[in-house]
Protein backbone atom coordinates (compact mmCIF):
# COMPACT_ATOMS: atom_id res chain seq x y z
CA UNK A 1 5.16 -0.35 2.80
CA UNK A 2 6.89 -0.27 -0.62
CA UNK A 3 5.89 -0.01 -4.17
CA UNK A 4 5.90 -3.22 -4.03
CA UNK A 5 3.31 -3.74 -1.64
CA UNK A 6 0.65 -1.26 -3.77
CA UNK A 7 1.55 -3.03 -7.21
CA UNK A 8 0.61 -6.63 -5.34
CA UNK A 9 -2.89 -4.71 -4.22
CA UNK A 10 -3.48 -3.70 -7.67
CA UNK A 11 -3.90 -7.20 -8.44
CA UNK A 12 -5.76 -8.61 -5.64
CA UNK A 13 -7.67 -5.26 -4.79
CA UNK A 14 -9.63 -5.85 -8.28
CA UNK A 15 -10.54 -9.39 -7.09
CA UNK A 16 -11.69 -8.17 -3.74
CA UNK A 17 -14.01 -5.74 -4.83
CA UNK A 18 -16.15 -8.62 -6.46
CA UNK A 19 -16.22 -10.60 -3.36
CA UNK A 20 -19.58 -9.95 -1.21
CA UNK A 21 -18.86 -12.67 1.12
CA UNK A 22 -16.15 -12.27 4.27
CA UNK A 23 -16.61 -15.46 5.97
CA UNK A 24 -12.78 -16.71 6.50
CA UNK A 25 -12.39 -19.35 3.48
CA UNK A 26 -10.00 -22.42 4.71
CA UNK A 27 -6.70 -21.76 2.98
CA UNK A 28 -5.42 -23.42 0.01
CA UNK A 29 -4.88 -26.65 -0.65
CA UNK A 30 -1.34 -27.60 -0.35
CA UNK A 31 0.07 -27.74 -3.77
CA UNK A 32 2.81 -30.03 -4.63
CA UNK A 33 6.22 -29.05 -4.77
CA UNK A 34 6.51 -26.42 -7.77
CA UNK A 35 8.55 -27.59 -10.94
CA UNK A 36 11.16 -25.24 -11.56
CA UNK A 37 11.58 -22.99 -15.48
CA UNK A 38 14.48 -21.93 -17.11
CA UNK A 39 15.48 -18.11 -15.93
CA UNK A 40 16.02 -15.70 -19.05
CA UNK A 41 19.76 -14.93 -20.11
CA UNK A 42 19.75 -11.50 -18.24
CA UNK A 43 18.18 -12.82 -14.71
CA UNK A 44 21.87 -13.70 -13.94
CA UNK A 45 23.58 -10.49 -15.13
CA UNK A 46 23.70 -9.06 -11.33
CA UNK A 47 25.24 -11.81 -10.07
CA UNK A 48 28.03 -12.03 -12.19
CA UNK A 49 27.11 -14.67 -14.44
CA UNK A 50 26.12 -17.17 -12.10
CA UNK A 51 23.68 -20.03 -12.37
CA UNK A 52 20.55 -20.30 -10.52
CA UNK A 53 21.72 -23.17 -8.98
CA UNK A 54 25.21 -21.82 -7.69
CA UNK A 55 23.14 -18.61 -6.65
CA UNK A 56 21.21 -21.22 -4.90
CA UNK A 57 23.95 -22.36 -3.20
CA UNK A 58 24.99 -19.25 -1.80
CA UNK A 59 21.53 -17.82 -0.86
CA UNK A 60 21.36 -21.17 1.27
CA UNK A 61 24.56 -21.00 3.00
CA UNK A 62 23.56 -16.92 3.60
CA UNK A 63 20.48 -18.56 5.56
CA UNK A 64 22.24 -21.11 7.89
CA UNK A 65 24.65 -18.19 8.87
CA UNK A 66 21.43 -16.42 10.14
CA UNK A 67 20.87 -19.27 12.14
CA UNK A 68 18.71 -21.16 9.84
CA UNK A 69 18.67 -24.91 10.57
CA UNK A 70 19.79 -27.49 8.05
CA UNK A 71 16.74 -29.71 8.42
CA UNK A 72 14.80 -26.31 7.55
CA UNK A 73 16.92 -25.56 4.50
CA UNK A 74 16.77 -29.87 3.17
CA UNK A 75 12.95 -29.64 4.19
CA UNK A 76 12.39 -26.08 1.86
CA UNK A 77 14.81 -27.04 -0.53
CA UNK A 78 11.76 -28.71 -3.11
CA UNK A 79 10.26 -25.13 -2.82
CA UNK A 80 12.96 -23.20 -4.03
CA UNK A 81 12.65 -23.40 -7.42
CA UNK A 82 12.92 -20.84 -10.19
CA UNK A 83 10.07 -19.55 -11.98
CA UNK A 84 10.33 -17.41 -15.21
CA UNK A 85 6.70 -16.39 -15.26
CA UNK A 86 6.78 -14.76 -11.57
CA UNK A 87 9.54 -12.81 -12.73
CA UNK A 88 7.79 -11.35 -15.72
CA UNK A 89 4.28 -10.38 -13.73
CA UNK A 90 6.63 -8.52 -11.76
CA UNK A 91 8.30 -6.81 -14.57
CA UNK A 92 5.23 -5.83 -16.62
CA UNK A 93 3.18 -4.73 -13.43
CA UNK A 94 0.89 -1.86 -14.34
CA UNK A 95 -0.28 -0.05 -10.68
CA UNK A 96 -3.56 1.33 -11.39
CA UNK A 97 -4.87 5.22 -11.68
CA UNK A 98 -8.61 5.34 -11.18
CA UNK A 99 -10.48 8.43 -9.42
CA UNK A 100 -10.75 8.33 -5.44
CA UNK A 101 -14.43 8.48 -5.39
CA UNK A 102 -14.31 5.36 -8.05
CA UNK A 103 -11.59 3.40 -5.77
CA UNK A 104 -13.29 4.02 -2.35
CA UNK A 105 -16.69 3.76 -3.25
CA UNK A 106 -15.62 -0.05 -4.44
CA UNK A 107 -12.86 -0.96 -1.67
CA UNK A 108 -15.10 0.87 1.25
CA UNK A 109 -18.09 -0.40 -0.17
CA UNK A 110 -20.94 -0.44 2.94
CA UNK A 111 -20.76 -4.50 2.88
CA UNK A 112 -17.10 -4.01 4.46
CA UNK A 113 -17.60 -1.80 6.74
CA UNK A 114 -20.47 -3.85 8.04
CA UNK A 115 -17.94 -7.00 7.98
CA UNK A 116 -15.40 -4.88 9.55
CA UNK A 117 -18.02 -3.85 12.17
CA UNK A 118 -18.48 -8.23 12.42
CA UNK A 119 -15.76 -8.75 12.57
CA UNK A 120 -14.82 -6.59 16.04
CA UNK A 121 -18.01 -7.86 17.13
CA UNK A 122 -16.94 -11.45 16.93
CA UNK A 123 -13.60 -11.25 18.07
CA UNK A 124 -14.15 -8.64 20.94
CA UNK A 125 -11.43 -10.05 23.27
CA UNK A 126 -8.23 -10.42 21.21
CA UNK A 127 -9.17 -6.23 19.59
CA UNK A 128 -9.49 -5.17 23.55
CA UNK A 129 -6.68 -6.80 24.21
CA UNK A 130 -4.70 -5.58 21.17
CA UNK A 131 -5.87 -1.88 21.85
CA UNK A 132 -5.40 -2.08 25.13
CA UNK A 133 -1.34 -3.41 24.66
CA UNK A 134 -0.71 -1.44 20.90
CA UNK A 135 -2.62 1.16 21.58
CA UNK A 136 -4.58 0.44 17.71
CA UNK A 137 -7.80 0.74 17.51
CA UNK A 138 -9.93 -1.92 16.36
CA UNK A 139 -11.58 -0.18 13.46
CA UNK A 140 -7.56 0.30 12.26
CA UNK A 141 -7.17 -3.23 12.01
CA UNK A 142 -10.26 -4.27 10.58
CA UNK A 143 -9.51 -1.84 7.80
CA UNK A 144 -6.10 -3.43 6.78
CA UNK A 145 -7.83 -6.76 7.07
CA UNK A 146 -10.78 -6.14 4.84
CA UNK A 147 -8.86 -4.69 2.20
CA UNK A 148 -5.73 -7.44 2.11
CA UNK A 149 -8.00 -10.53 1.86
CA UNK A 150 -11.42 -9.69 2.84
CA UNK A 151 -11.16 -11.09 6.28
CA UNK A 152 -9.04 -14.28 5.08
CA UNK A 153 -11.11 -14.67 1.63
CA UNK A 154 -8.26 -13.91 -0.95
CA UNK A 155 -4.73 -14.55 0.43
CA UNK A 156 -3.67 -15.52 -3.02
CA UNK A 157 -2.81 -19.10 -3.50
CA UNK A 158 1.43 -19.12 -5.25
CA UNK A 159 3.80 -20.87 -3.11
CA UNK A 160 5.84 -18.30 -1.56
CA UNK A 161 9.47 -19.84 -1.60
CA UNK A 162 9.27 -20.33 -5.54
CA UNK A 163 7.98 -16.53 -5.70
CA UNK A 164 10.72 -15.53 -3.33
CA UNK A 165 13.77 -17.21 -4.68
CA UNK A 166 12.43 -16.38 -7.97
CA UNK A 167 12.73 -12.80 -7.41
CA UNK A 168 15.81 -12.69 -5.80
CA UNK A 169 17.30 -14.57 -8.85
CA UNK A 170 16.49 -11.78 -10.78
CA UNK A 171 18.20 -8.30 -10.95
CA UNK A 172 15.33 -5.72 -10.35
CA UNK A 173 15.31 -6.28 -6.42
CA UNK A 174 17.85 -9.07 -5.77
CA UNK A 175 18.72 -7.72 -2.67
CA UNK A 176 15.52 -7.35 -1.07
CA UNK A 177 14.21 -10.86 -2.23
CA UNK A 178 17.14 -12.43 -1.00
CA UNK A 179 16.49 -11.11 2.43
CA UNK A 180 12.43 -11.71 2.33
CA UNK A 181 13.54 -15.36 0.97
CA UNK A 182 15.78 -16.22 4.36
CA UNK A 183 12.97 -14.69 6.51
CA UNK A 184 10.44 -17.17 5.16
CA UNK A 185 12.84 -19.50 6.15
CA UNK A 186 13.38 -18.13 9.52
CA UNK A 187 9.53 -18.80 9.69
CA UNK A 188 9.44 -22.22 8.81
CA UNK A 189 12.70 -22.43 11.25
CA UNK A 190 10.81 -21.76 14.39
CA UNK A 191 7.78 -23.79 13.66
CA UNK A 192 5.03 -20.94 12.33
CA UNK A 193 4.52 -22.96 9.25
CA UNK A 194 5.88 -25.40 6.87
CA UNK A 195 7.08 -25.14 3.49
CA UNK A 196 3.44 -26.31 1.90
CA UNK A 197 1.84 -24.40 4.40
CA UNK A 198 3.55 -21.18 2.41
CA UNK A 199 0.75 -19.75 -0.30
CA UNK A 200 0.50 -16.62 -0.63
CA UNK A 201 0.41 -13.59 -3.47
CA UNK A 202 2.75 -13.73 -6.16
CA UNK A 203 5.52 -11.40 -4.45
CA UNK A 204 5.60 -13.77 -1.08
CA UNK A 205 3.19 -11.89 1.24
CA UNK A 206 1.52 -14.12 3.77
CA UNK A 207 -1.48 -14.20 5.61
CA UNK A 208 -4.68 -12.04 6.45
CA UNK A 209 -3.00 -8.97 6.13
CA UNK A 210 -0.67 -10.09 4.00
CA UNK A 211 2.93 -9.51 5.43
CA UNK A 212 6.33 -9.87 4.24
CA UNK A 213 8.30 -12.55 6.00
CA UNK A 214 10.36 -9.75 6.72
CA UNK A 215 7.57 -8.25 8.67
CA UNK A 216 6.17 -11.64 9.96
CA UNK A 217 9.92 -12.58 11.81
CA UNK A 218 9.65 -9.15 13.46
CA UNK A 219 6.10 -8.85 14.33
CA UNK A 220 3.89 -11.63 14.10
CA UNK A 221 2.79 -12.59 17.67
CA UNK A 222 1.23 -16.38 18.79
CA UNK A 223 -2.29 -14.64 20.22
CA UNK A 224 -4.34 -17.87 20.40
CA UNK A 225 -1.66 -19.42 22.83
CA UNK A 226 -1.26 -22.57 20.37
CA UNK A 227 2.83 -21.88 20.21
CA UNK A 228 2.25 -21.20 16.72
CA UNK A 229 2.28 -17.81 14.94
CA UNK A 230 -0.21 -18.32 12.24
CA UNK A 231 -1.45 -15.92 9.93
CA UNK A 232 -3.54 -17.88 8.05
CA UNK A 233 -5.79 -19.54 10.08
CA UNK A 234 -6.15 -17.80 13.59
CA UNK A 235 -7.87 -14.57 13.82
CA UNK A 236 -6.34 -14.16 16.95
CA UNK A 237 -2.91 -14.11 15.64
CA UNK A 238 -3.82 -11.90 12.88
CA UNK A 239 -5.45 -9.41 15.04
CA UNK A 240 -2.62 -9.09 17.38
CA UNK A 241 0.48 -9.26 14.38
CA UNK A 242 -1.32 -6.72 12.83
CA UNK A 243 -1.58 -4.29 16.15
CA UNK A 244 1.97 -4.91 16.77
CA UNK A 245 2.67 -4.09 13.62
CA UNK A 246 1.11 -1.27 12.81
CA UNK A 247 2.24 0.08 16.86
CA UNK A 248 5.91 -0.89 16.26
CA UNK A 249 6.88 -1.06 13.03
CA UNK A 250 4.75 1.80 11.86
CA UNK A 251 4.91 4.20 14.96
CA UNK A 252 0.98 4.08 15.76
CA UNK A 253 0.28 7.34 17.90
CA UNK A 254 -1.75 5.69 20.65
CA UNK A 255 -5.28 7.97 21.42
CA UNK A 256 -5.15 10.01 18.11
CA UNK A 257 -7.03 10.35 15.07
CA UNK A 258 -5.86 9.23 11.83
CA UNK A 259 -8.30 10.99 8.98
CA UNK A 260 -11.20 12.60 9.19
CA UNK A 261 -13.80 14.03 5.92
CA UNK A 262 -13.74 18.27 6.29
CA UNK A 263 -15.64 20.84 4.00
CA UNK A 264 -13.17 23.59 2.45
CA UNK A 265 -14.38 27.32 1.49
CA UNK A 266 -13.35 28.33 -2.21
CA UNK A 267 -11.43 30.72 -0.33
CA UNK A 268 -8.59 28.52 1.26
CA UNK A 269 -5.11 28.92 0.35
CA UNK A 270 -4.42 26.06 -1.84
CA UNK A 271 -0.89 25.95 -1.97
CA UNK A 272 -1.01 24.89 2.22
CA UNK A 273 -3.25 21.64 1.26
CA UNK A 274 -0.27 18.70 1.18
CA UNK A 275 1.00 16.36 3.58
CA UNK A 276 3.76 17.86 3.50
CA UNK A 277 2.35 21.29 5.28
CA UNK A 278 0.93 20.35 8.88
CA UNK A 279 -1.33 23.39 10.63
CA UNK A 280 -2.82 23.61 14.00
CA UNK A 281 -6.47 22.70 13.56
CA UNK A 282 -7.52 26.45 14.92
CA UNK A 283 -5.15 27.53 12.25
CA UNK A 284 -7.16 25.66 9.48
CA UNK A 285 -10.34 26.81 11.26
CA UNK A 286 -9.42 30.78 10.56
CA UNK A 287 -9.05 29.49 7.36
CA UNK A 288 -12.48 28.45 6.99
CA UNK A 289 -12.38 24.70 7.32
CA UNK A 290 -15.31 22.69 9.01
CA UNK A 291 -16.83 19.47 9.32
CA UNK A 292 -18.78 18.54 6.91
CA UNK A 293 -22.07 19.43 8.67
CA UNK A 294 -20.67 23.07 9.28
CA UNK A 295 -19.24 22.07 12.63
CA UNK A 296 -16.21 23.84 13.55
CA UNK A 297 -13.42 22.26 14.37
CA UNK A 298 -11.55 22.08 17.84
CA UNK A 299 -9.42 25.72 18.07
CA UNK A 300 -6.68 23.53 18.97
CA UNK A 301 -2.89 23.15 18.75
CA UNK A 302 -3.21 19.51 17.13
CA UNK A 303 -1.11 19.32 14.19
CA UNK A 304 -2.67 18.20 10.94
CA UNK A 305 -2.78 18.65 7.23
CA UNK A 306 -5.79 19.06 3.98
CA UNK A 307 -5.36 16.31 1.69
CA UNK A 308 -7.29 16.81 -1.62
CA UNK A 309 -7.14 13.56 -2.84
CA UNK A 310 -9.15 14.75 -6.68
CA UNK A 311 -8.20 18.19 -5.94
CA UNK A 312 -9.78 20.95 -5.09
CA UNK A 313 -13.50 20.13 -6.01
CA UNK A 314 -13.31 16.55 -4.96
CA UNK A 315 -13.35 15.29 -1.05
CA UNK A 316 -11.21 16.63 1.36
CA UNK A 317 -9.65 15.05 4.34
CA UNK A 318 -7.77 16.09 7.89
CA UNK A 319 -5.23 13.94 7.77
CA UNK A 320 -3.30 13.91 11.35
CA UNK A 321 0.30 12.41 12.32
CA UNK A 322 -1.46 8.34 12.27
CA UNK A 323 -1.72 9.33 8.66
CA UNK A 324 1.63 8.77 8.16
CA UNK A 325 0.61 4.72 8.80
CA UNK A 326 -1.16 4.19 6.41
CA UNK A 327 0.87 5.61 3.42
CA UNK A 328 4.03 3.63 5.09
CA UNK A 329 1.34 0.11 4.76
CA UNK A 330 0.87 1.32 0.74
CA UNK A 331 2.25 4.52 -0.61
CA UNK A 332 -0.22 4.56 -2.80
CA UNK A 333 -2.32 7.54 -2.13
CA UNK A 334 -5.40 6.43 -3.31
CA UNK A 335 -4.76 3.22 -1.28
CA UNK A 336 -4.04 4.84 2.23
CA UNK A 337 -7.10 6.99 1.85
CA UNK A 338 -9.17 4.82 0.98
CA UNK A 339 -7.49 2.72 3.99
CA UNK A 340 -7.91 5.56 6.52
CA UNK A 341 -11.91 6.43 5.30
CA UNK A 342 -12.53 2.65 5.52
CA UNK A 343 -10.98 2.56 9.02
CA UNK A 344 -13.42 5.83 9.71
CA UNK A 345 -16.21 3.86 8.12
CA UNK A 346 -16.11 0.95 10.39
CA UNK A 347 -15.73 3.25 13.48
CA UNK A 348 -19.05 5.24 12.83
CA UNK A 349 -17.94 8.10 10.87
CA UNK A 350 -20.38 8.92 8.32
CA UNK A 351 -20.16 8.29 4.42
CA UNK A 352 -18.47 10.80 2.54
CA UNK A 353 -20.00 13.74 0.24
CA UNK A 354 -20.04 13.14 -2.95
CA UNK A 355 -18.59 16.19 -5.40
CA UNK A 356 -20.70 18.57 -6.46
CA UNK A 357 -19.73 18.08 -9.73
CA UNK A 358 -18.10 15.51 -11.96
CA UNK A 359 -14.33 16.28 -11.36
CA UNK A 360 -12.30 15.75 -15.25
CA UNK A 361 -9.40 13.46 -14.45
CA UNK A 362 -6.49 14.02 -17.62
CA UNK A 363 -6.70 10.45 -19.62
CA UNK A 364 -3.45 8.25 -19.23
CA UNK A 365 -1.73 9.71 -22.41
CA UNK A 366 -2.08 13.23 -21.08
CA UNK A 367 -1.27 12.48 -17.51
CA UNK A 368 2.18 10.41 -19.19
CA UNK A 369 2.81 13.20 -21.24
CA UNK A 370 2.46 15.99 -18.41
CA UNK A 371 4.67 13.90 -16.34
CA UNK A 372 7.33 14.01 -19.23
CA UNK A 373 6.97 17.24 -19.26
CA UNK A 374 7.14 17.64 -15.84
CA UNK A 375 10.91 16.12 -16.29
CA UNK A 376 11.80 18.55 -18.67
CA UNK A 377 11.43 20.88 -16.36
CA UNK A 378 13.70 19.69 -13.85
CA UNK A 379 11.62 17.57 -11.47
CA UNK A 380 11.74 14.18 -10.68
CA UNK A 381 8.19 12.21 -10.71
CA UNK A 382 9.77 9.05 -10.54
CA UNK A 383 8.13 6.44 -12.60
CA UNK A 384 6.58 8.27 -16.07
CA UNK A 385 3.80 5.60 -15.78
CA UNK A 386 0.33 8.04 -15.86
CA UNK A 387 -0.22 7.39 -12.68
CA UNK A 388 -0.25 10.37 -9.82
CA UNK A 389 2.08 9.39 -7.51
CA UNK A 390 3.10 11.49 -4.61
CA UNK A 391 6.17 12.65 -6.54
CA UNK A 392 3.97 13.88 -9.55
CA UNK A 393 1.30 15.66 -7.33
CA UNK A 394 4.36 17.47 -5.69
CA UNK A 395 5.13 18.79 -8.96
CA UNK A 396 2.49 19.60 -10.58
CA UNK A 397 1.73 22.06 -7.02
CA UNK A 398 5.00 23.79 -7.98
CA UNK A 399 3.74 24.78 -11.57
CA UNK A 400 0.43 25.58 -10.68
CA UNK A 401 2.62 28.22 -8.35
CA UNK A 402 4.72 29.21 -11.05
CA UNK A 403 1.56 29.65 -13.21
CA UNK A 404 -0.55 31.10 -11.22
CA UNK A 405 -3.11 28.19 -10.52
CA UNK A 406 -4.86 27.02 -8.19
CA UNK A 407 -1.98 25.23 -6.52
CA UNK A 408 -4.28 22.03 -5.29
CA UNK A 409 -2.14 19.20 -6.99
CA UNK A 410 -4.40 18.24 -9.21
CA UNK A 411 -3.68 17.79 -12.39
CA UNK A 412 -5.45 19.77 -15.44
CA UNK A 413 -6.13 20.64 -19.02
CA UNK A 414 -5.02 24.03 -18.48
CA UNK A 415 -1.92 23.23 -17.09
CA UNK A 416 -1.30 20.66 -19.55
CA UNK A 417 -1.75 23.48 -22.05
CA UNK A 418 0.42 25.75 -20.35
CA UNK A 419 3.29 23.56 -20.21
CA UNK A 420 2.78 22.54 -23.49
CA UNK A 421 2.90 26.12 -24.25
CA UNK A 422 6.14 26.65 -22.85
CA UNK A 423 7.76 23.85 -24.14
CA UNK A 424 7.01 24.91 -27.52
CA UNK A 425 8.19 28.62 -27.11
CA UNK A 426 11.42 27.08 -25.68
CA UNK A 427 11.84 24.95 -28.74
CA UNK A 428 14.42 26.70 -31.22
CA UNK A 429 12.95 29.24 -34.53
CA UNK A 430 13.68 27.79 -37.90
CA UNK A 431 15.89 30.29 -39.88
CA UNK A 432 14.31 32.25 -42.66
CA UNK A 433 16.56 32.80 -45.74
């Protein structure tokens, strides 16, 4: 999914790696209707001056010709209320750069993949029946489930119209609010839940596997028979929304892999390991590449790439086509793999090798500054926010090239230094008189 998706896991990953428990909580009481705050002089700037009320007005008459009722709009309309503080956690979000090994050794913590494993256990009959329609498996969907809410645990507890309308009031993603705030609707519209019934995290994702309204119009599916599509109580419904989901709206490849751990020889040409270079698997076996336990791999034709998640001396991964899945759910790197090893996890794979060595990760002023330098030099990393995005890692590969590194994506001291270098001998001599 978007940036926005990762920056709302920031948040609510943190809480769920302090949760041992995944029995499914009941969800949150139903708050009254939220009192409404003054927006900030600029919220109205991209809508050419207008009030939040007259915006209002307009966003609501944009629902009803979408073909959402007017008793859903009068039954909302105590819901959709501004709220200044919403707006400012989702300007001064900070996503979060920790190591890999750090991330997934809290988020795929054994205690989840044992839940995970439960979890399948206990609801045998709606993951048959969702593999057997989507194609997903159910160690797939237990992974996405376990990490947005623990199993139904944390599904955040704003009311999602407020956080909706909020955001679409303001200017940094009108658009897309605006269109995730007359979905909601569309869901109260056809009778998946009401207005109260609407908590969720502070961006307006609902449910066990927290989806956009967006995403819950399109794909949520009524797989408990009730006539309801409800992702916040029935584990049925969650199981099979998610499956359809992740088969439809994410292109699932039904009967292949998605990630699997792989030991690299010192050897390997560094500058092929990125998702952006896919290799037969007998290609990366002349290469050297194994299993972990030495095992070779299949000498066949099935395309697939080396992601070095800490580089080089950190673990290494096949990632295959299904891959792609997970980094559409988050584009956060660090989330998807951890996403795609949990998923692994649950289905038996065995836990990952631990480095060999402590791997040096560049502190958050360096990794900012690289990144500015980085943009000197003509590439865009996107956001210069110290974090390693997949825009950063693709440039700092292209340096290491020109430099002569080790061209595994990871960011180091020495090419910090070298760029540094650079810069400096680029920078003008003073005159001498």
């Amino acid at each position: 999914m978007s940036k926005t998706r990762f920056a709302i896991a920031a948040a609510a990953l943190f809480a769920l790696s302090s949760t041992a428990s995944a029995q499914i909580a009941p969800p949150p009481a139903r708050p009254a209707a939220p009192k409404a705050t003054v927006p900030s002089s600029r919220a109205a700037s991209c809508h050419n001056g207008q009030s939040f009320d007259r915006f209002l007005a307009d966003l609501k008459q944009q629902a009803v010709a979408a073909g959402v009722s007017q008793r859903t709009i009068a039954e909302a309309s105590p819901y959709l209320v501004y709220d200044q503080g919403i707006v400012n956690r989702d300007r001064g979000q900070r996503v979060f750069g920790q190591l890999f090994t750090e991330f997934a050794g809290r988020m795929a913590a054994p205690y989840r993949m044992q839940n995970g494993q439960q979890h399948i256990k206990q609801h045998a009959a709606a993951f048959a029946r969702a593999e057997k329609e989507y194609g997903v498996p159910p160690a797939v969907i237990a992974a996405f489930w376990g990490l947005e809410s623990d199993f139904g645990v944390n599904m955040g507890n704003l009311p999602t119209l407020k956080s909706l309308v909020s955001l679409a009031y303001d200017c940094r993603r009108s658009e897309m609010f605006a269109n995730e705030t007359i979905a909601a609707l569309k869901v109260i519209d056809r009778g998946d839940l009401t207005p109260d019934e609407m908590i969720g995290s502070w961006a307006g994702e609902l449910g066990q596997t927290q989806f956009l309204p967006t995403h819950y119009v399109n794909y949520a599916v009524d797989y408990d028979g009730d006539g309801r599509r409800d992702l916040l109580r029935s584990e049925d419904d969650v199981i099979g929304s998610t499956a359809n989901y992740i088969a439809k709206g994410l292109k699932w490849r039904r009967g292949e892999p998605w990630l699997e751990e792989i030991k690299v020889p010192s050897s390997l040409p560094w500058d092929q390991t990125d998702l952006s270079v896919q290799l037969p698997r007998s290609k990366w076996a002349q290469f050297g590449v194994t299993y972990p336990d030495g095992r070779p791999l299949p000498n066949d034709n099935l395309a697939a790439s080396v992601l070095l998640p800490m580089g080089r001396f950190g673990p290494a991964f096949m990632a295959y086509a299904n891959f792609a899945t997970y980094t559409e759910w988050n584009n956060s790197l660090i989330y998807s793999t951890t996403a795609g090893y949990l998923a692994s996890r649950i289905a038996g794979a065995a836990p990952m090798r631990r480095p060999a060595g402590q791997v040096a990760q560049l502190p958050f002023n360096e990794l900012r500054q690289l990144q500015q330098l980085l943009v000197q030099a003509g590439f865009n990393v996107g956001k210069v926010d110290g974090v390693l995005g997949q825009q950063s890692r693709a440039a700092v590969k292209a340096m290491q090239i020109k430099y002569g590194l080790p061209a595994d994506s990871w960011p180091t001291a020495e090419l910090l230094a070298r760029m540094r270098g650079s810069t400096a001998q680029a920078q003008p001599q003073a005159t001498v008189r």
